[in-house]
N, C-alpha and C. Protein backbone atom coordinates (compact mmCIF):
# COMPACT_ATOMS: atom_id res chain seq x y z
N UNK A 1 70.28 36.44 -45.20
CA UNK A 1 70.24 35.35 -44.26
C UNK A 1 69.21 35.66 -43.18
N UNK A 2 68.33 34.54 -43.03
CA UNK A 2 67.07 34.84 -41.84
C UNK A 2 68.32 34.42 -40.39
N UNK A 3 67.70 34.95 -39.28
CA UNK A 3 68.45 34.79 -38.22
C UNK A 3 66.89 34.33 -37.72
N UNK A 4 67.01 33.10 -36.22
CA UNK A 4 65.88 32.77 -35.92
C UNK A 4 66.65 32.67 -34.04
N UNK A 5 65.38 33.26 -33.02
CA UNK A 5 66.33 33.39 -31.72
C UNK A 5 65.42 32.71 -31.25
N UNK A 6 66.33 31.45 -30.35
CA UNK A 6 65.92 30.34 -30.17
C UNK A 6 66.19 30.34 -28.66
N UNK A 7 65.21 30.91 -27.55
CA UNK A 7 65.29 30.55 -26.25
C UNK A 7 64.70 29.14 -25.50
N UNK A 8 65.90 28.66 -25.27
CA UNK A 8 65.84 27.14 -25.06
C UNK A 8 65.03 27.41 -23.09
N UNK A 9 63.95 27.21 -23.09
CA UNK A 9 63.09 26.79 -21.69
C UNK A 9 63.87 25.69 -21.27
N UNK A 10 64.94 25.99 -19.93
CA UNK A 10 65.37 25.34 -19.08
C UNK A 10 64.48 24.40 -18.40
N UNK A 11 63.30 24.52 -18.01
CA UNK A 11 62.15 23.54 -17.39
C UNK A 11 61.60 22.42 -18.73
N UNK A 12 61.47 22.98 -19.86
CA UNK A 12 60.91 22.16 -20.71
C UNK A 12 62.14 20.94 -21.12
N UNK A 13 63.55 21.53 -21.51
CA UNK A 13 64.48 20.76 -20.97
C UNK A 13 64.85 19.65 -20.07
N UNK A 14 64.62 20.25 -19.32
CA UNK A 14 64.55 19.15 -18.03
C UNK A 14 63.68 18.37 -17.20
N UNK A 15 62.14 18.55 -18.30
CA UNK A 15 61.03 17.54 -18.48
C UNK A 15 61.31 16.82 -19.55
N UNK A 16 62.01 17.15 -20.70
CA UNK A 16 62.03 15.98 -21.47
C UNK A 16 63.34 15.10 -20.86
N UNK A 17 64.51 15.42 -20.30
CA UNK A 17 65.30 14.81 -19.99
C UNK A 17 64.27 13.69 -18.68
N UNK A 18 64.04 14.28 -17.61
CA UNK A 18 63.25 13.70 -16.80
C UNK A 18 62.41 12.32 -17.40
N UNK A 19 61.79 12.62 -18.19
CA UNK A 19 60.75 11.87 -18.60
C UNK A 19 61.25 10.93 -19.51
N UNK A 20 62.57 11.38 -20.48
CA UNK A 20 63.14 9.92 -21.36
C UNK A 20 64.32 8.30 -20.10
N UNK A 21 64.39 10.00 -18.98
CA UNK A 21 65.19 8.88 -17.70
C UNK A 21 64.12 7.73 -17.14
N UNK A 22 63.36 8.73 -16.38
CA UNK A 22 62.56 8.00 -15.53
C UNK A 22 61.78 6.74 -15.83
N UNK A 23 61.73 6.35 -16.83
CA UNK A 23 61.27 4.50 -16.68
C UNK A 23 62.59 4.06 -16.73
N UNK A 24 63.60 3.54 -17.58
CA UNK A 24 64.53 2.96 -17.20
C UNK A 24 65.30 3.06 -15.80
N UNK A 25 65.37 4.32 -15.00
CA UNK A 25 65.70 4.74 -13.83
C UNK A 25 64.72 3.88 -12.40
N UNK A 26 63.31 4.26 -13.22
CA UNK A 26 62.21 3.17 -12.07
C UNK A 26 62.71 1.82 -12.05
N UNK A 27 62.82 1.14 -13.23
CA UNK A 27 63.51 0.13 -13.06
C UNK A 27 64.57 -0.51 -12.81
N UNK A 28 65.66 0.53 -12.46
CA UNK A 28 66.66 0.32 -12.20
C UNK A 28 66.66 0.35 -10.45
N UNK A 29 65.70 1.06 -10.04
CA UNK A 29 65.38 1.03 -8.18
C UNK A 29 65.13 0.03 -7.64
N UNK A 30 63.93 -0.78 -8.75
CA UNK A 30 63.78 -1.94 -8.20
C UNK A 30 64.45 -3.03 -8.58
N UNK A 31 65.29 -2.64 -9.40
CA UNK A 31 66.11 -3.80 -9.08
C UNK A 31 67.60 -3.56 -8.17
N UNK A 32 68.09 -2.78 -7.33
CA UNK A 32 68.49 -2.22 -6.33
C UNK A 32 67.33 -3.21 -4.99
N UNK A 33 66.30 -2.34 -5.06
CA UNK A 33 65.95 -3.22 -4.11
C UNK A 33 65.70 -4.53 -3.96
N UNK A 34 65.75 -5.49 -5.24
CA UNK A 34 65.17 -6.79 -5.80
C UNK A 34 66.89 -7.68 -4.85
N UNK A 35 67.79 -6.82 -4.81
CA UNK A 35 69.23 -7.14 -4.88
C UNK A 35 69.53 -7.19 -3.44
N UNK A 36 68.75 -6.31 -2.98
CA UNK A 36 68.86 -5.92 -1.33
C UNK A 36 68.31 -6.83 -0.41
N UNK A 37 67.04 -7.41 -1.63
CA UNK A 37 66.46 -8.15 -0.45
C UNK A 37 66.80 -9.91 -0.51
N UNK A 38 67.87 -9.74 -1.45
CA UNK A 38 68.26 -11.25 -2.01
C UNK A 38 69.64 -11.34 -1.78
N UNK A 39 70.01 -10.18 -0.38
CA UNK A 39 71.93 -10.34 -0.40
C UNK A 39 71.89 -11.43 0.81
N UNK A 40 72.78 -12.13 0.82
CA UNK A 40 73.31 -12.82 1.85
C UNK A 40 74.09 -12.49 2.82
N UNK A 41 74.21 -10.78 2.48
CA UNK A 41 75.56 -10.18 3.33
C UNK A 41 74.91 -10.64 4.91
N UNK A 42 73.18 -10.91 5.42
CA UNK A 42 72.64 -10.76 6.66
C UNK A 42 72.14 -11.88 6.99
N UNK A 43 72.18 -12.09 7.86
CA UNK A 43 70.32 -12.83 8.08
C UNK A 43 69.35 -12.24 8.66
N UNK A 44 67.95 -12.96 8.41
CA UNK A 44 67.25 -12.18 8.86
C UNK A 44 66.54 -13.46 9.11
N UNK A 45 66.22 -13.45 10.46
CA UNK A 45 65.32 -14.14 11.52
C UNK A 45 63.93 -14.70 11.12
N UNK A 46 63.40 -13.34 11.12
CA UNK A 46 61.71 -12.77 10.80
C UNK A 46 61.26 -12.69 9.88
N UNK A 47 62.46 -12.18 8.87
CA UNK A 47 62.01 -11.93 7.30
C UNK A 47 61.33 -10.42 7.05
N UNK A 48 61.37 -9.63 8.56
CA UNK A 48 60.86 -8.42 8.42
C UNK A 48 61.97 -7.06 7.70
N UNK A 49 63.11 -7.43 7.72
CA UNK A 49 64.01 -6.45 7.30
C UNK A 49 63.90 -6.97 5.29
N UNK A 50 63.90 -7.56 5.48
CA UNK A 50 64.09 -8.18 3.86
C UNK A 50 62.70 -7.98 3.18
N UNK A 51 61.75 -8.11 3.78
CA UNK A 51 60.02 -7.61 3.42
C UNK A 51 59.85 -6.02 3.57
N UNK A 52 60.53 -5.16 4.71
CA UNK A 52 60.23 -3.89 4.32
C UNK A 52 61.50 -3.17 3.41
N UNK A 53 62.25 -3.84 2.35
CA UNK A 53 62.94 -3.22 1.45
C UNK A 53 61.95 -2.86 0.32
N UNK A 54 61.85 -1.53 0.10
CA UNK A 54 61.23 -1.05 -0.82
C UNK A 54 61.41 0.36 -1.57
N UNK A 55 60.75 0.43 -3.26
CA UNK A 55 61.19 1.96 -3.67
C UNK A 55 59.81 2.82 -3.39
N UNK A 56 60.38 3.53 -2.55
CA UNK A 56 59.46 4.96 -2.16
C UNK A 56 59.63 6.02 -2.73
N UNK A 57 58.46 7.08 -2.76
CA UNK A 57 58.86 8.43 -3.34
C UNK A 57 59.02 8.80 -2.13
N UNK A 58 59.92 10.27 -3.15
CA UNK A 58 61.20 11.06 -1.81
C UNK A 58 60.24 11.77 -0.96
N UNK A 59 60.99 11.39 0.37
CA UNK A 59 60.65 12.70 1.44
C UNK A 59 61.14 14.23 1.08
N UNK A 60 60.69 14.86 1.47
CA UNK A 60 60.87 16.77 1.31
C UNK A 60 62.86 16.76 1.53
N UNK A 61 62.78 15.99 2.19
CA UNK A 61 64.76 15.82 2.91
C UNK A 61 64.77 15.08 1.76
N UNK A 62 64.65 13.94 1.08
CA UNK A 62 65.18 13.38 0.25
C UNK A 62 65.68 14.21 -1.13
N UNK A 63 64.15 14.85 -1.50
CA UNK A 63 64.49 15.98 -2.35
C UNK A 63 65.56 17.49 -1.86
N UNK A 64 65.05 17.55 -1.13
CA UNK A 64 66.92 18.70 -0.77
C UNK A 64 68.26 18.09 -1.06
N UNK A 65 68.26 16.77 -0.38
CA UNK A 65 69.52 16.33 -0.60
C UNK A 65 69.69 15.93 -2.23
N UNK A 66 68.84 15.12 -2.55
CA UNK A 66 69.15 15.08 -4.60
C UNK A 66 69.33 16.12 -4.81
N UNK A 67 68.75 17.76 -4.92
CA UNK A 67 68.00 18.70 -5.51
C UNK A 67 67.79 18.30 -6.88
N UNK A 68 67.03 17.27 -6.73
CA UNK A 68 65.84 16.67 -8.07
C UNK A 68 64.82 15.59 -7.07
N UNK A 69 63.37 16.79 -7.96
CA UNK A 69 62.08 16.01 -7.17
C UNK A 69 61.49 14.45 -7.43
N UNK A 70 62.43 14.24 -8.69
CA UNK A 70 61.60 13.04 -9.13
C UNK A 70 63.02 12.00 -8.95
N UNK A 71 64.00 12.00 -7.88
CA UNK A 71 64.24 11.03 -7.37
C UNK A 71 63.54 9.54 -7.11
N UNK A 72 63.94 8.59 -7.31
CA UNK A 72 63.25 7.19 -6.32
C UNK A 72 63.94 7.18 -5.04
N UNK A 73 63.84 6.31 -3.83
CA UNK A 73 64.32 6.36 -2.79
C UNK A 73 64.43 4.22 -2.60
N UNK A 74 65.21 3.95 -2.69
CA UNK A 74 65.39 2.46 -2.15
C UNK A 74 65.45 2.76 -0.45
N UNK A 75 64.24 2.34 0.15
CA UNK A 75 64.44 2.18 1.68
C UNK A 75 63.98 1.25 2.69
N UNK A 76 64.41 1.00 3.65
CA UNK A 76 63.78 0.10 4.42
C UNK A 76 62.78 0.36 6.00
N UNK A 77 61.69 0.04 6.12
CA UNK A 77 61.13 0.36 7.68
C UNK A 77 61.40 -0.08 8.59
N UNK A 78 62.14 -1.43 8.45
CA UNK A 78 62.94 -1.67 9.43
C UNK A 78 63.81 -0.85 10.38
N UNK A 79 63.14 -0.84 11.74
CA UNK A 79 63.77 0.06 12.39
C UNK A 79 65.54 0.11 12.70
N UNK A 80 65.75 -1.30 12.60
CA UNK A 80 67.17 -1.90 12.90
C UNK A 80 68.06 -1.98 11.75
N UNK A 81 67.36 -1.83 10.50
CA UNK A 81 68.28 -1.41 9.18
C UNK A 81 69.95 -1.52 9.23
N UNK A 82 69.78 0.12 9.88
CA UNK A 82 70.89 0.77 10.25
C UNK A 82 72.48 -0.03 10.74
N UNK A 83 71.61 -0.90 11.91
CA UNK A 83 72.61 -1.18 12.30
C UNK A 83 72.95 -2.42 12.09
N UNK A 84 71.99 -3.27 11.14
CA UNK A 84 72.75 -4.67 10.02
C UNK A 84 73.90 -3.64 8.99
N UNK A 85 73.13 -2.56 8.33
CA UNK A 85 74.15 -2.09 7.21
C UNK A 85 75.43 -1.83 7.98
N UNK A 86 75.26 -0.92 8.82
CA UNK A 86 76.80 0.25 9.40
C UNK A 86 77.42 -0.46 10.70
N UNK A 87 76.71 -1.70 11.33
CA UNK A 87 77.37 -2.58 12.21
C UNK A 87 76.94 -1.17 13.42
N UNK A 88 77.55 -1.69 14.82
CA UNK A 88 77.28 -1.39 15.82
C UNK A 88 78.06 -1.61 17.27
N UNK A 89 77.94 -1.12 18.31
CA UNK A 89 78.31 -1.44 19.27
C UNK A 89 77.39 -2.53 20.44
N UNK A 90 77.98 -3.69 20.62
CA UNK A 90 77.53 -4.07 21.74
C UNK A 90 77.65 -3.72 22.94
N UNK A 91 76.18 -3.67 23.50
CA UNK A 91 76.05 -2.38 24.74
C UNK A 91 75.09 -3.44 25.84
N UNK A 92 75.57 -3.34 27.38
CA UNK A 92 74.82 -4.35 27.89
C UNK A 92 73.72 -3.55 28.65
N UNK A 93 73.08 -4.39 29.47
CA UNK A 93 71.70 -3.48 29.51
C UNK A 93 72.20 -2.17 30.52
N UNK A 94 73.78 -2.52 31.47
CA UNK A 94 73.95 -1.43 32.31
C UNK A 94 74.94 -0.31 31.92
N UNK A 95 74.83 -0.15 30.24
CA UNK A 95 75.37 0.71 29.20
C UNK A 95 76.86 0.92 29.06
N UNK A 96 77.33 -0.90 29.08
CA UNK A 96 78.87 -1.06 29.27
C UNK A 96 78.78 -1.61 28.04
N UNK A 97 80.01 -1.38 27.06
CA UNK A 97 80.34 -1.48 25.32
C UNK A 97 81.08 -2.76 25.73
N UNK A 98 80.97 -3.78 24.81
CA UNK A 98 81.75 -5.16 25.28
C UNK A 98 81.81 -5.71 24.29
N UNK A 99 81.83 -5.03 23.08
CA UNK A 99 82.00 -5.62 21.80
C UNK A 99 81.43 -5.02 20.84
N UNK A 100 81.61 -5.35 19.48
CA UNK A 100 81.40 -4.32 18.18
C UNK A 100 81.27 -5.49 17.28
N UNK A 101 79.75 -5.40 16.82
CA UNK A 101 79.11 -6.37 16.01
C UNK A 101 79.50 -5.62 14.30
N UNK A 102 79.91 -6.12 13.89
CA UNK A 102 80.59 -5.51 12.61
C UNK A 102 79.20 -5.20 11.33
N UNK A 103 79.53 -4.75 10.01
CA UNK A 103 78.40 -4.13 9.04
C UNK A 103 78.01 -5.43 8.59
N UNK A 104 77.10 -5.29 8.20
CA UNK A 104 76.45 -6.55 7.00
C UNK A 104 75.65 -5.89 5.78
N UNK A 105 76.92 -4.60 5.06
CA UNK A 105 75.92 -4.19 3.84
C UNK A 105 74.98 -4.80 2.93
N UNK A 106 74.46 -4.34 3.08
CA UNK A 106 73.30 -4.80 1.90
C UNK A 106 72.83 -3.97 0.98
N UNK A 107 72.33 -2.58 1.55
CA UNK A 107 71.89 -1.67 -0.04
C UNK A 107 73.03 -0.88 -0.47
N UNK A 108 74.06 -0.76 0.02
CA UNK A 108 75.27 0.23 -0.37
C UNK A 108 75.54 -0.98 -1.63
N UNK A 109 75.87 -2.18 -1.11
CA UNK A 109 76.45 -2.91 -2.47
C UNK A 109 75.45 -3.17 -3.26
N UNK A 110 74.36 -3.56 -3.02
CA UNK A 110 73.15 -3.34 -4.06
C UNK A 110 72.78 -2.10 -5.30
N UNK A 111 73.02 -1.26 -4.65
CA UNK A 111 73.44 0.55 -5.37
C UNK A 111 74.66 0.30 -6.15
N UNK A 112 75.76 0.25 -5.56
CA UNK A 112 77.00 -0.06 -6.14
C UNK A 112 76.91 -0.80 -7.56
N UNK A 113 75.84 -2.04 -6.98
CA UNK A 113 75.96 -2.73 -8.42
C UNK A 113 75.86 -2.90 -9.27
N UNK A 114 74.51 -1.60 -9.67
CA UNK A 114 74.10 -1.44 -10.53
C UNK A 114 74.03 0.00 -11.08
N UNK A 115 75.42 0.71 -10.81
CA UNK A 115 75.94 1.96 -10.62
C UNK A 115 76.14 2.18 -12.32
N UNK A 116 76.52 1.31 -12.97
CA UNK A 116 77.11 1.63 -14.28
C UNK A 116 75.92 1.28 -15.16
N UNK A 117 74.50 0.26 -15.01
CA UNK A 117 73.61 0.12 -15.45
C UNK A 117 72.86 1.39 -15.65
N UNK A 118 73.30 2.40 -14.87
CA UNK A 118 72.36 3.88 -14.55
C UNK A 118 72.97 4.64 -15.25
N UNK A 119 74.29 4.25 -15.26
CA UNK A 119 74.81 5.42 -16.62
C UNK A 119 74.54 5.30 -18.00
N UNK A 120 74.31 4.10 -18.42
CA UNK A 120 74.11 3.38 -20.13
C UNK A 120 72.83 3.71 -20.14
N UNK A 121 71.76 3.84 -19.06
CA UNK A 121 70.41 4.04 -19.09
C UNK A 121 70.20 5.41 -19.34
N UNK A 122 70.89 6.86 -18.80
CA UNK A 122 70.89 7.95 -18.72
C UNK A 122 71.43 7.99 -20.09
N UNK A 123 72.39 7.49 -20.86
CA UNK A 123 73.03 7.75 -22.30
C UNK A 123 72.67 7.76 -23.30
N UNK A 124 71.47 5.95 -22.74
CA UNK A 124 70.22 5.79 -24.21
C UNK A 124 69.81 6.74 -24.05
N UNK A 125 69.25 7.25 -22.99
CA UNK A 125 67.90 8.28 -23.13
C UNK A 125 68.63 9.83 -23.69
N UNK A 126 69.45 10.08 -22.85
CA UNK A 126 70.22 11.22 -23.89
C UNK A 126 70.02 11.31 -25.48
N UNK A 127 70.13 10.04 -25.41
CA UNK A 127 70.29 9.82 -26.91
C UNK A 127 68.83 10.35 -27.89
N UNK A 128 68.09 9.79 -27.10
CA UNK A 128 66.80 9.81 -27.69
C UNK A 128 66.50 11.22 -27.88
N UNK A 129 66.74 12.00 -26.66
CA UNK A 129 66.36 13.27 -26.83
C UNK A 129 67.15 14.39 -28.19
N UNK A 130 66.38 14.06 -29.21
CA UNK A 130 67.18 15.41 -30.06
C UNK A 130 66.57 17.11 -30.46
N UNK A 131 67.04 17.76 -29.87
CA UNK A 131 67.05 18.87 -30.12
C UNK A 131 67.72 19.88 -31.57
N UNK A 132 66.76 20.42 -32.28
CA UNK A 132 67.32 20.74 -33.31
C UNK A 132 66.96 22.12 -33.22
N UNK A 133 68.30 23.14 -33.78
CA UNK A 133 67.97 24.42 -33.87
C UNK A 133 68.40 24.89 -34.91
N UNK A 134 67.47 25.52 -35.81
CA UNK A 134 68.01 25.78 -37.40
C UNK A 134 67.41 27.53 -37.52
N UNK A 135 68.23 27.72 -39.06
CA UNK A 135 67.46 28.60 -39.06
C UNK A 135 67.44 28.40 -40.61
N UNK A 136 67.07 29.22 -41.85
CA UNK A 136 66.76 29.51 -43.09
C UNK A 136 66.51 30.80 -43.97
């Protein structure tokens, strides 16, 4: 019997996994953001919060927190984002609280929604990837 020793490259691994994800995954960002910028949870005045929803590549922090570089990032430049998503305190100009303007999520349920679309996408591609180790 031939014996054959088969050291599986952890990086080459996890370029082909990478690479069978990442288009269905790209497309799955933008449509996260396609969702974000079409929720009704807000309004928007200006149209500037709903125009700077977009998929960016990760900041250096983005990648620490995934620990994976080829993350997408759904984000907005809107400086006021924050406080349509997570709601806020009303504060008057002589820094007295007089009320609490509540959340108006928008990308948490946008993410949410298409949470299980990302798993069937990660499964095809699993799929695709076959690895065979024989010997003769």
């Amino acid at each position: 019997m031939t014996q054959i020793l088969v050291d599986i490259n952890e990086k080459w691994l996890e370029k082909a996994i990478r690479d069978a994800v990442s288009p269905g995954l790209k497309a799955l960002a933008g449509e996260v953001a396609a969702r974000a910028k079409h929720s009704s949870a807000f309004k928007d005045k200006t149209g500037y919060l709903r125009k700077s929803i977009k998929v960016t590549k990760p900041t250096a922090a983005d990648i620490a927190e995934a620990g994976d570089p080829s993350v997408l990032v759904v984000r907005t430049r809107a400086p006021h984002a924050h406080l349509v998503e997570d709601g806020h305190a009303m504060v008057t100009a002589d820094g007295r609280v007089v009320g609490h303007v509540p959340p108006h999520p928008f990308l948490r349920p946008a993410r949410d929604s298409v949470a299980n679309e990302a798993e069937a996408i990660v499964a095809l591609a699993m799929d695709k990837i076959d690895i065979v180790v024989g010997g003769g």
